[in-house]
N, C-alpha and C. Protein backbone atom coordinates (compact mmCIF):
# COMPACT_ATOMS: atom_id res chain seq x y z
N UNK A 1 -8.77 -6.08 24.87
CA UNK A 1 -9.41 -6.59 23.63
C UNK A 1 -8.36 -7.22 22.70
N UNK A 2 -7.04 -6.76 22.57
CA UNK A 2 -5.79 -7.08 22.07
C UNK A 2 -5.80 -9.04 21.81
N UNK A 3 -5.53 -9.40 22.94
CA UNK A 3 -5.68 -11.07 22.89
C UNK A 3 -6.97 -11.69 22.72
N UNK A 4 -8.16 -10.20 22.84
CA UNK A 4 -9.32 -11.28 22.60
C UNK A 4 -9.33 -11.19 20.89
N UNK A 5 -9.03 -10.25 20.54
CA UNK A 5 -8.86 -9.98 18.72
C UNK A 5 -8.29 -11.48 18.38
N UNK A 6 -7.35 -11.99 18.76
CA UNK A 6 -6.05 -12.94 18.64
C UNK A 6 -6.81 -14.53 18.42
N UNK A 7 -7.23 -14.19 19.62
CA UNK A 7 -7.92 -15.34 20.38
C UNK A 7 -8.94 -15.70 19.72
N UNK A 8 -10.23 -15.34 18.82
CA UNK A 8 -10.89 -15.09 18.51
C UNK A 8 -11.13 -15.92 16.90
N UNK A 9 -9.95 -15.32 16.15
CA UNK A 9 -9.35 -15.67 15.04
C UNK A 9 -8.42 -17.33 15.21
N UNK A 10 -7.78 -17.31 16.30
CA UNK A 10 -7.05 -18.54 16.32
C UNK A 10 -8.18 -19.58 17.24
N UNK A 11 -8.77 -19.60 17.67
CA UNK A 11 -9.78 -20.38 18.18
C UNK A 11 -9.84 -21.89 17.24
N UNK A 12 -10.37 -22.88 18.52
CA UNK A 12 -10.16 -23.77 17.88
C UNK A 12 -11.71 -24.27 16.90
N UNK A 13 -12.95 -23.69 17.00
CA UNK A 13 -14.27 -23.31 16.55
C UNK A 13 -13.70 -23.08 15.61
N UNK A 14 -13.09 -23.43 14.31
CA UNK A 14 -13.57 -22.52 12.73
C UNK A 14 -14.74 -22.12 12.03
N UNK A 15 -15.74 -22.55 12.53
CA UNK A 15 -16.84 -21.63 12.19
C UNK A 15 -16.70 -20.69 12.78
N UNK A 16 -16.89 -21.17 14.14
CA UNK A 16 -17.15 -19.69 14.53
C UNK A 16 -16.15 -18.37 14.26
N UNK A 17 -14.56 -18.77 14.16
CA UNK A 17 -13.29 -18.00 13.93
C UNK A 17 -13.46 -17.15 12.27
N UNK A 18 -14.16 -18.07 11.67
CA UNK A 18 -14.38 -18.06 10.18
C UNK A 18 -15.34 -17.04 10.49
N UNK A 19 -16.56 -16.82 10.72
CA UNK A 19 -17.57 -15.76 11.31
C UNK A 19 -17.11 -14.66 11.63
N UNK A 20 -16.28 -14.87 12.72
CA UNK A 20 -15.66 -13.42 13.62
C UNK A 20 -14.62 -12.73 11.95
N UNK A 21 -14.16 -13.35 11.74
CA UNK A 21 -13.08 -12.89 10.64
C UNK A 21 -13.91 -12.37 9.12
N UNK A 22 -15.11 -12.90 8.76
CA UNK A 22 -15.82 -12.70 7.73
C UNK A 22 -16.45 -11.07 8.24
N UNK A 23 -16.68 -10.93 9.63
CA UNK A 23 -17.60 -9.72 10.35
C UNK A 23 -16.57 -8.63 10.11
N UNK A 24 -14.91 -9.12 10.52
CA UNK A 24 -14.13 -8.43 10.48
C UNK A 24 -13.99 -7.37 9.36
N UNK A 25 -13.78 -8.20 7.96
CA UNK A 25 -13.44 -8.17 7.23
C UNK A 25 -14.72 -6.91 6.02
N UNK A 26 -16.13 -7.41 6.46
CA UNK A 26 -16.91 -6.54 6.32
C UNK A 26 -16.67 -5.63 6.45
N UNK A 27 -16.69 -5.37 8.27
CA UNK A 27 -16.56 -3.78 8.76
C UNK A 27 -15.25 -3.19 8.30
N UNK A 28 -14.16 -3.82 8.20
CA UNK A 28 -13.34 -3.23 7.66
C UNK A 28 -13.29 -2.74 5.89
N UNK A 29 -14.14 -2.95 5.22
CA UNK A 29 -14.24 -2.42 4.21
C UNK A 29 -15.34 -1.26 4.17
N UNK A 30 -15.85 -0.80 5.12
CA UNK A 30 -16.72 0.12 5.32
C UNK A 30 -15.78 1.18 6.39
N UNK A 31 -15.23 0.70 7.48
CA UNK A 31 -14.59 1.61 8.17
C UNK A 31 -13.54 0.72 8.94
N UNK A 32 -12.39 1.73 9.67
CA UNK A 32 -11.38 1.62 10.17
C UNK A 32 -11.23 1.23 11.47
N UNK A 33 -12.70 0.64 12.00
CA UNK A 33 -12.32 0.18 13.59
C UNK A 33 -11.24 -0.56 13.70
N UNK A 34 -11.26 -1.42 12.82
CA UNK A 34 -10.47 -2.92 12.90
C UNK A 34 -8.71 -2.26 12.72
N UNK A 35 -8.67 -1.10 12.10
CA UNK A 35 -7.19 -1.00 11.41
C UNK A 35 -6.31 -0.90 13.27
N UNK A 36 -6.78 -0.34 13.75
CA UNK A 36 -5.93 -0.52 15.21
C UNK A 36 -5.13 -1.66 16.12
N UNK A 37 -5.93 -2.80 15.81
CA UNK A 37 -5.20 -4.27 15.39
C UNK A 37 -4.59 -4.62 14.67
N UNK A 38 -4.32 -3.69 13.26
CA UNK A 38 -3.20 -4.58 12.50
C UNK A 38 -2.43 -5.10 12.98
N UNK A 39 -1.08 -4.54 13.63
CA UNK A 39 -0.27 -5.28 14.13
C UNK A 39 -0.65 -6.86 15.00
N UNK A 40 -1.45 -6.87 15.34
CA UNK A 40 -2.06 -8.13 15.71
C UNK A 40 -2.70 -9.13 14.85
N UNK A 41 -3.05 -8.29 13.26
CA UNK A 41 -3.14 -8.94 12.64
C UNK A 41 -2.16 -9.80 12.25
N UNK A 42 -1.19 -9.06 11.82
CA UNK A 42 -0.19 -8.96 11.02
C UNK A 42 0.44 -10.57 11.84
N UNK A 43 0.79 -10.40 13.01
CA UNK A 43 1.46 -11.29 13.68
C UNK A 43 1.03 -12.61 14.07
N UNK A 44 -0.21 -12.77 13.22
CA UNK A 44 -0.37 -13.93 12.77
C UNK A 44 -0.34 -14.87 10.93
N UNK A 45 0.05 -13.92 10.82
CA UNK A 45 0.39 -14.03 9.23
C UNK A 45 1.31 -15.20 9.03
N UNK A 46 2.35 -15.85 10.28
CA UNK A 46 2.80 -17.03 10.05
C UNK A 46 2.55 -18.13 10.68
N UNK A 47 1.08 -17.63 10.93
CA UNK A 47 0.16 -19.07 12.18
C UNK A 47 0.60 -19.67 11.62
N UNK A 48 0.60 -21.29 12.17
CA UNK A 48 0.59 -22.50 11.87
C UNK A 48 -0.32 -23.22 11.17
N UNK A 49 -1.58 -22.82 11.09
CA UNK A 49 -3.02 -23.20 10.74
C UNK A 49 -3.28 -22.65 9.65
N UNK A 50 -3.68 -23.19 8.47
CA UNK A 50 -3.62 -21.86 6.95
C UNK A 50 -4.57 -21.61 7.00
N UNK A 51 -6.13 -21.86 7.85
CA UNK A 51 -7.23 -21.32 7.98
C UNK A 51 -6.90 -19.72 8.74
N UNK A 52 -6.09 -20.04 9.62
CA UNK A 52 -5.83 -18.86 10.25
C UNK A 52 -5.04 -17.46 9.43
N UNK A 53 -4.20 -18.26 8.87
CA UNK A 53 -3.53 -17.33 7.61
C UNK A 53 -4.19 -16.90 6.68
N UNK A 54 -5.34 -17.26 5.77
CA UNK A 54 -6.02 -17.20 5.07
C UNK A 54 -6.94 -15.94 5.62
N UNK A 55 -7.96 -16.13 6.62
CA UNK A 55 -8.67 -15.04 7.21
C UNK A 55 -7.66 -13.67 7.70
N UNK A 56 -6.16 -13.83 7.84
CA UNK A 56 -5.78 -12.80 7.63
C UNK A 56 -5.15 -12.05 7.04
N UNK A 57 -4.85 -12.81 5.89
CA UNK A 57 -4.63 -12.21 4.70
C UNK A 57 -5.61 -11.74 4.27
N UNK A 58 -7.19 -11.75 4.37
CA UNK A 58 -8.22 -10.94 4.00
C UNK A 58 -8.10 -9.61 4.65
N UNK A 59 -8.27 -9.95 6.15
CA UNK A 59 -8.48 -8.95 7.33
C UNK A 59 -7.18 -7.94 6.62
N UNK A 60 -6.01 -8.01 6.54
CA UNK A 60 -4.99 -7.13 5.95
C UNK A 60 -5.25 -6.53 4.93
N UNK A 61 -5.41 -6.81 4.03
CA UNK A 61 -6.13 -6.47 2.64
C UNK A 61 -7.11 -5.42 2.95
N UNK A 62 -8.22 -6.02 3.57
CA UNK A 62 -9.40 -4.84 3.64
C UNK A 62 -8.89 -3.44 4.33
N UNK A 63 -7.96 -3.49 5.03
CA UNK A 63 -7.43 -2.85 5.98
C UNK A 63 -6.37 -1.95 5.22
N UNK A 64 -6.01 -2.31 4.54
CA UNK A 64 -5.00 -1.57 3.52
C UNK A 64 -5.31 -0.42 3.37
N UNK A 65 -7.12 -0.02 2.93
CA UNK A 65 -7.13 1.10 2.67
C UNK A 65 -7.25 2.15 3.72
N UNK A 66 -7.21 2.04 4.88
CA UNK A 66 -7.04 2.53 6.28
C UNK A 66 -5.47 3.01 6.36
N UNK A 67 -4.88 2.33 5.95
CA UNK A 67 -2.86 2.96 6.20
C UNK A 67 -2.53 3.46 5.97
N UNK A 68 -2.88 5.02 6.71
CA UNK A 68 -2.10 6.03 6.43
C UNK A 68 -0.89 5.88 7.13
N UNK A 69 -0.60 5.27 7.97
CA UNK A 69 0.29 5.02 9.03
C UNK A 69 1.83 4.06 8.31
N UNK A 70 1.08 3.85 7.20
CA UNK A 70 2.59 2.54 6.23
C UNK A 70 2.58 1.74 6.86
N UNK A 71 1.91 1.37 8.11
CA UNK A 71 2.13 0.21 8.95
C UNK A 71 2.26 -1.30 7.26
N UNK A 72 1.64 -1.14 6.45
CA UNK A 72 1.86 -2.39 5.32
C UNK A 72 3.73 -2.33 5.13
N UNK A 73 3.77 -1.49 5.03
CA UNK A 73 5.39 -1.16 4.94
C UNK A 73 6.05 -2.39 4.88
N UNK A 74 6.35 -2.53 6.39
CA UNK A 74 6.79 -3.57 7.46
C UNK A 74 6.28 -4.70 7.31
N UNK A 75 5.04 -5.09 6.92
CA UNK A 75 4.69 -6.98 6.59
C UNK A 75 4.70 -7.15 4.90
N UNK A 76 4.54 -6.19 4.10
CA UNK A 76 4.31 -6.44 2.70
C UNK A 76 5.36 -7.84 1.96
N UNK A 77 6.58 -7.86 2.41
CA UNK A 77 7.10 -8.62 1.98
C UNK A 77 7.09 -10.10 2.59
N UNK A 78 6.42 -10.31 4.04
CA UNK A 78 6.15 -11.50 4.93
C UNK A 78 4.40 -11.79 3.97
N UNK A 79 3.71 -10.94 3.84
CA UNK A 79 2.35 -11.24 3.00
C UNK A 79 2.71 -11.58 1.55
N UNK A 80 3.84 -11.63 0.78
CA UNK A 80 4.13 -11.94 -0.44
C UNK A 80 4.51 -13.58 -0.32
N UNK A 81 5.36 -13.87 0.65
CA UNK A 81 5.81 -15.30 0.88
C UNK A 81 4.15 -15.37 0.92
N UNK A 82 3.18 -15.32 1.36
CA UNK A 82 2.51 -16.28 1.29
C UNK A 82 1.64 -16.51 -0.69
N UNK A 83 2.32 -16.09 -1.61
CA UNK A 83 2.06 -16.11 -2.77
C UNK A 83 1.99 -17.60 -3.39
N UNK A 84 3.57 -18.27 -2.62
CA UNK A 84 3.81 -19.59 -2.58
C UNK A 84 3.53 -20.13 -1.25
N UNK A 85 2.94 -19.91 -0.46
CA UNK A 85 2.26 -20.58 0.43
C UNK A 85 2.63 -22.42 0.44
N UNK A 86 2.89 -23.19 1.47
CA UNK A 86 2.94 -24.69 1.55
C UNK A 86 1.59 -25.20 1.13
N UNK A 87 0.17 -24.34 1.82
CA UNK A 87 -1.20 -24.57 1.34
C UNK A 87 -1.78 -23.86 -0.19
N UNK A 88 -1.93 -25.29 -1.03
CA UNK A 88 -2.27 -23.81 -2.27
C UNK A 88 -3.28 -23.51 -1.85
N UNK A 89 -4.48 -23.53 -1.12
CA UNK A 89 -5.82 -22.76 -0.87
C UNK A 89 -4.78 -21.19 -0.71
N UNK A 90 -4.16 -21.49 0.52
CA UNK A 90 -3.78 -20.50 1.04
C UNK A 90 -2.99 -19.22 0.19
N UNK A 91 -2.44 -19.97 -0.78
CA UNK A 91 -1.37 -19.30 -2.12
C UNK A 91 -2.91 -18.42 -2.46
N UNK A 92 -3.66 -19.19 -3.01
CA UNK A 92 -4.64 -18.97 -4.13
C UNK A 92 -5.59 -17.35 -3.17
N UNK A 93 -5.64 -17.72 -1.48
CA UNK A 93 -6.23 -16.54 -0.99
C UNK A 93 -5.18 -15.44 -1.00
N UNK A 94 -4.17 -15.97 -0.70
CA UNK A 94 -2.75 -14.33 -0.64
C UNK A 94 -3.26 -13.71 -1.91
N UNK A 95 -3.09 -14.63 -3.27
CA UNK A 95 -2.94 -13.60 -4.82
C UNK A 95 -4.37 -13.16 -4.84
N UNK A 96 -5.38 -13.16 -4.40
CA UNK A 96 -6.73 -12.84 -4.61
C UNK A 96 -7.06 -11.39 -3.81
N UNK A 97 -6.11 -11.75 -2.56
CA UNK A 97 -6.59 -11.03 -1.80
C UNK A 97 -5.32 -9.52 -2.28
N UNK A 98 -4.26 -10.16 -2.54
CA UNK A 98 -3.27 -8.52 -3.07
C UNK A 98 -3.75 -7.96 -4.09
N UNK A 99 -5.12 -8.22 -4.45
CA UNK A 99 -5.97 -7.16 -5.64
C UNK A 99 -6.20 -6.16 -4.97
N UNK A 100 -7.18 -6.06 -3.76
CA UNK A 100 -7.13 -5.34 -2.92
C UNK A 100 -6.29 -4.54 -2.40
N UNK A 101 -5.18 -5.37 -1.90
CA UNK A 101 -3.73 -4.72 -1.24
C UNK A 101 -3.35 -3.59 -2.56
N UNK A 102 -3.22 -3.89 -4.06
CA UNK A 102 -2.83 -3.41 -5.04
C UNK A 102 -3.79 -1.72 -4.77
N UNK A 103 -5.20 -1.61 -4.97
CA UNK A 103 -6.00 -1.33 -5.15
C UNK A 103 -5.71 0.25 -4.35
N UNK A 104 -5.71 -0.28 -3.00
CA UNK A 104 -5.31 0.39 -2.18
C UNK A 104 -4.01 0.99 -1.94
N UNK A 105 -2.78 0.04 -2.25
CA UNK A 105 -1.79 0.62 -2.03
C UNK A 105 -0.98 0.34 -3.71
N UNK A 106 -1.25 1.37 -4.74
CA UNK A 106 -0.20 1.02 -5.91
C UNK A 106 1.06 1.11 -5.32
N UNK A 107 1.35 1.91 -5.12
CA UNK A 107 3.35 1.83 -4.74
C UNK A 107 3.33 0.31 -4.51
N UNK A 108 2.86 -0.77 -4.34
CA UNK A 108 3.17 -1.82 -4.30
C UNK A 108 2.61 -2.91 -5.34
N UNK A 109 1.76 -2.27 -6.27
CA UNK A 109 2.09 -3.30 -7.62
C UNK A 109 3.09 -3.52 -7.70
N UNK A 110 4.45 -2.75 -8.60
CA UNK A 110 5.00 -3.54 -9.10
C UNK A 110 5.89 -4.29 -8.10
N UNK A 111 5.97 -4.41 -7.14
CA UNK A 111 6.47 -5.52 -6.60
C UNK A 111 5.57 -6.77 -6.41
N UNK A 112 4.17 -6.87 -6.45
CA UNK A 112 3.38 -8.09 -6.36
C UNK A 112 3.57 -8.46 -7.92
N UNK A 113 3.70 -7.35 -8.87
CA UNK A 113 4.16 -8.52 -10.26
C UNK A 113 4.87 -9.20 -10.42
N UNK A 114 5.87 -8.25 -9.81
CA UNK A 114 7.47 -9.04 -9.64
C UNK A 114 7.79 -10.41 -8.83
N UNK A 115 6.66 -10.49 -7.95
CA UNK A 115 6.95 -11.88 -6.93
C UNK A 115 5.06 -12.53 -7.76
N UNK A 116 4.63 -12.38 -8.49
CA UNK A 116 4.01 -13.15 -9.49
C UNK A 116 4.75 -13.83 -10.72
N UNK A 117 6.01 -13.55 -11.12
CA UNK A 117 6.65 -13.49 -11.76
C UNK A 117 7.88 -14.57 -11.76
N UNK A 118 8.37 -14.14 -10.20
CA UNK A 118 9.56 -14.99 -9.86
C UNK A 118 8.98 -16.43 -8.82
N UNK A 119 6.99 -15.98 -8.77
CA UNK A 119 6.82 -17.19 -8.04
C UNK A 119 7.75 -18.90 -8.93
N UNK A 120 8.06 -19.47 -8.03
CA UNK A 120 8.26 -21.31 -7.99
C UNK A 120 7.32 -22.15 -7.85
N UNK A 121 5.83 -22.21 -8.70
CA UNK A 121 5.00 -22.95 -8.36
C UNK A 121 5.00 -24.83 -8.86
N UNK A 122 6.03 -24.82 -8.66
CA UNK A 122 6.58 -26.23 -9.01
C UNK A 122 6.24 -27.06 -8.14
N UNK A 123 6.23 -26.69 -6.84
CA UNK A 123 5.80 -27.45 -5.43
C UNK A 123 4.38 -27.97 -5.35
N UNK A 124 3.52 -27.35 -6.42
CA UNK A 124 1.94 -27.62 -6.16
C UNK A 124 1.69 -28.72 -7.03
N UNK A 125 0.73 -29.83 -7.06
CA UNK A 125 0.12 -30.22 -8.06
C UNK A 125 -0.11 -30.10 -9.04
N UNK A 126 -0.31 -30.66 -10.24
CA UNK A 126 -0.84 -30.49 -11.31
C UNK A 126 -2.03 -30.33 -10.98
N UNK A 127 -2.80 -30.70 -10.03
CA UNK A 127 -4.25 -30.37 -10.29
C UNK A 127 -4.11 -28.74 -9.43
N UNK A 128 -3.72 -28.37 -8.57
CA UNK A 128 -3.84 -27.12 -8.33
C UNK A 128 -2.98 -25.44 -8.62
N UNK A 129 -2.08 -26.12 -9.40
CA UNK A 129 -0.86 -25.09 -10.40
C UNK A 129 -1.96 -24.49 -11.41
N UNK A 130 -2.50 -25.00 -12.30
CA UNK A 130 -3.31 -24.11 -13.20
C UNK A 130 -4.03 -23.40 -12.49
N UNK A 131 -4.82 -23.70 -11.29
CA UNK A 131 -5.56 -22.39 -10.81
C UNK A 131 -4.61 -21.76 -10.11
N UNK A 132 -3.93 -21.95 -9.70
CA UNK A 132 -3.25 -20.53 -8.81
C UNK A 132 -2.50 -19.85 -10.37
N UNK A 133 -1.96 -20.28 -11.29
CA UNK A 133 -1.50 -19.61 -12.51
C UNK A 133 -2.59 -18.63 -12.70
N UNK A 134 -3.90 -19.28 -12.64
CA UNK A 134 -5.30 -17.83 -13.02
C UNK A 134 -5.50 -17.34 -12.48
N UNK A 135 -5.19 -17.59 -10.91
CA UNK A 135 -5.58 -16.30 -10.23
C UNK A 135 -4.66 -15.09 -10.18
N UNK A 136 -3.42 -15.62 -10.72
CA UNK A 136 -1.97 -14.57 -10.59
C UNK A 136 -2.44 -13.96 -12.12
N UNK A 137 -2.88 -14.42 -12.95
CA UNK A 137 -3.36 -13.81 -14.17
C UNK A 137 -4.61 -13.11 -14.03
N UNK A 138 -5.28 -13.21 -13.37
CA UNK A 138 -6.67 -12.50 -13.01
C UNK A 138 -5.97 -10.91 -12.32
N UNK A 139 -5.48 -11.59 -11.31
CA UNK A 139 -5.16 -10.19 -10.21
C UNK A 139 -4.28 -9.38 -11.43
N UNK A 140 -3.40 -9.93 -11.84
CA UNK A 140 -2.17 -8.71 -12.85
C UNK A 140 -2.78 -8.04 -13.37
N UNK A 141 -3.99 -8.80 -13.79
CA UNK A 141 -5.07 -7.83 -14.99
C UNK A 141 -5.39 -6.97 -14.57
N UNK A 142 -5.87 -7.00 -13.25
CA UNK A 142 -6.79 -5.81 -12.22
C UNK A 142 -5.66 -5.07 -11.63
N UNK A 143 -4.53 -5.30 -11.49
CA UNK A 143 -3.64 -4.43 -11.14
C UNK A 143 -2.81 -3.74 -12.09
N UNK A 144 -2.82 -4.32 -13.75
CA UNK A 144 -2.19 -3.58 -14.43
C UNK A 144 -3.09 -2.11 -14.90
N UNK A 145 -4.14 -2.93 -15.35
CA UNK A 145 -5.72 -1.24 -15.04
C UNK A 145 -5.47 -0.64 -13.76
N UNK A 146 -5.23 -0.98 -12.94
CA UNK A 146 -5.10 0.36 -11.72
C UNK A 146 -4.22 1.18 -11.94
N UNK A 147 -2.54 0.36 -12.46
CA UNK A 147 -2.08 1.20 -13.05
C UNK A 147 -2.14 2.41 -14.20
N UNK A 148 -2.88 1.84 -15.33
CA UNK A 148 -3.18 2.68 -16.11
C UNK A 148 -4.26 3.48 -16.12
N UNK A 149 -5.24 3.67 -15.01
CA UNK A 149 -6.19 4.34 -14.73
C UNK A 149 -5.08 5.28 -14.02
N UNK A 150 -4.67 4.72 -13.17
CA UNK A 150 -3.89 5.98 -12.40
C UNK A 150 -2.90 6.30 -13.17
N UNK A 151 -2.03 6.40 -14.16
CA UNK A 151 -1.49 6.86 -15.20
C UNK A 151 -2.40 8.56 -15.97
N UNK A 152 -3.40 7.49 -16.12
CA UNK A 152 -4.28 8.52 -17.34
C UNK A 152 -4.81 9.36 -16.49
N UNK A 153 -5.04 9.80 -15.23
CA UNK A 153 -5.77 10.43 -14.66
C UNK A 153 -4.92 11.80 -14.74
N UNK A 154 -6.18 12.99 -14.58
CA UNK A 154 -5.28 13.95 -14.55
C UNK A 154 -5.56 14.84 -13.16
N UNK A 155 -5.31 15.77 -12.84
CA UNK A 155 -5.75 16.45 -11.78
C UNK A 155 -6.32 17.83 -12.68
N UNK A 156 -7.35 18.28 -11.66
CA UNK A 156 -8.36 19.07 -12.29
C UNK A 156 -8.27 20.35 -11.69
């Protein structure tokens, strides 16, 4: 099933790849079948195709909350390069999608602020720099409340 996972996602059909990865991405926010592929996820994280990158930067994300294993450990900083992404679609899905990643894994806010922070979005357009600026302002928001929810919390 390993290369058909692969295969599936990199296909040259983007609907249909787009489908398989949207199904993915579902079930993986309900349960952990999918987390057994990460690493297969993961190792497409520097496809060539930013459609392909894009659907797995979701698939990772949803999957986050499945890692007990730290397997994020090991790609967290290869999933940050894609913050500045060559594709801004692709920029704009990484910062959307590390709300999630945040959500699931705080020990790694403050490093997604920090590479929100030191992003170089000089490379993008004027027409597409202001939105990726809001989405890095959207997500901080939702990740600085996670922080302070989990701050204020107490144990009972």
């Amino acid at each position: 099933m390993r290369e058909n996972v692969i295969a599936k996602l990199t296909v040259k059909d983007d609907k249909y790849a787009c489908a398989i990865a949207d199904k993915m991405i579902a079930e993986s926010l309900e349960t952990d079948e999918w987390y057994e592929y990460f690493d297969d996820f993961a190792s497409l994280l520097d496809h060539p195709k930013s459609l392909v990158r894009n659907r797995v930067l979701y698939i990772l994300a949803a999957n986050a909350q499945w890692d007990v294993e730290n397997r994020f450990d090991s790609i967290i900083s290869d999933f940050l390069l894609h913050v500045t992404d060559e594709k801004p679609i692709t920029a704009r899905q990484c910062i959307k999608a590390l709300a999630q990643v945040g959500q699931a894994k705080p020990q790694y806010i403050s490093r997604i602020l920090t590479c929100f922070h030191e992003a170089d979005l000089s490379k993008y357009k004027d027409s597409m720099r202001p939105l990726i600026e809001k989405d890095m302002e959207e997500v901080e928001q939702i990740l600085k409340h996670i922080v302070e929810v989990g701050d204020g919390m107490t144990m009972s």
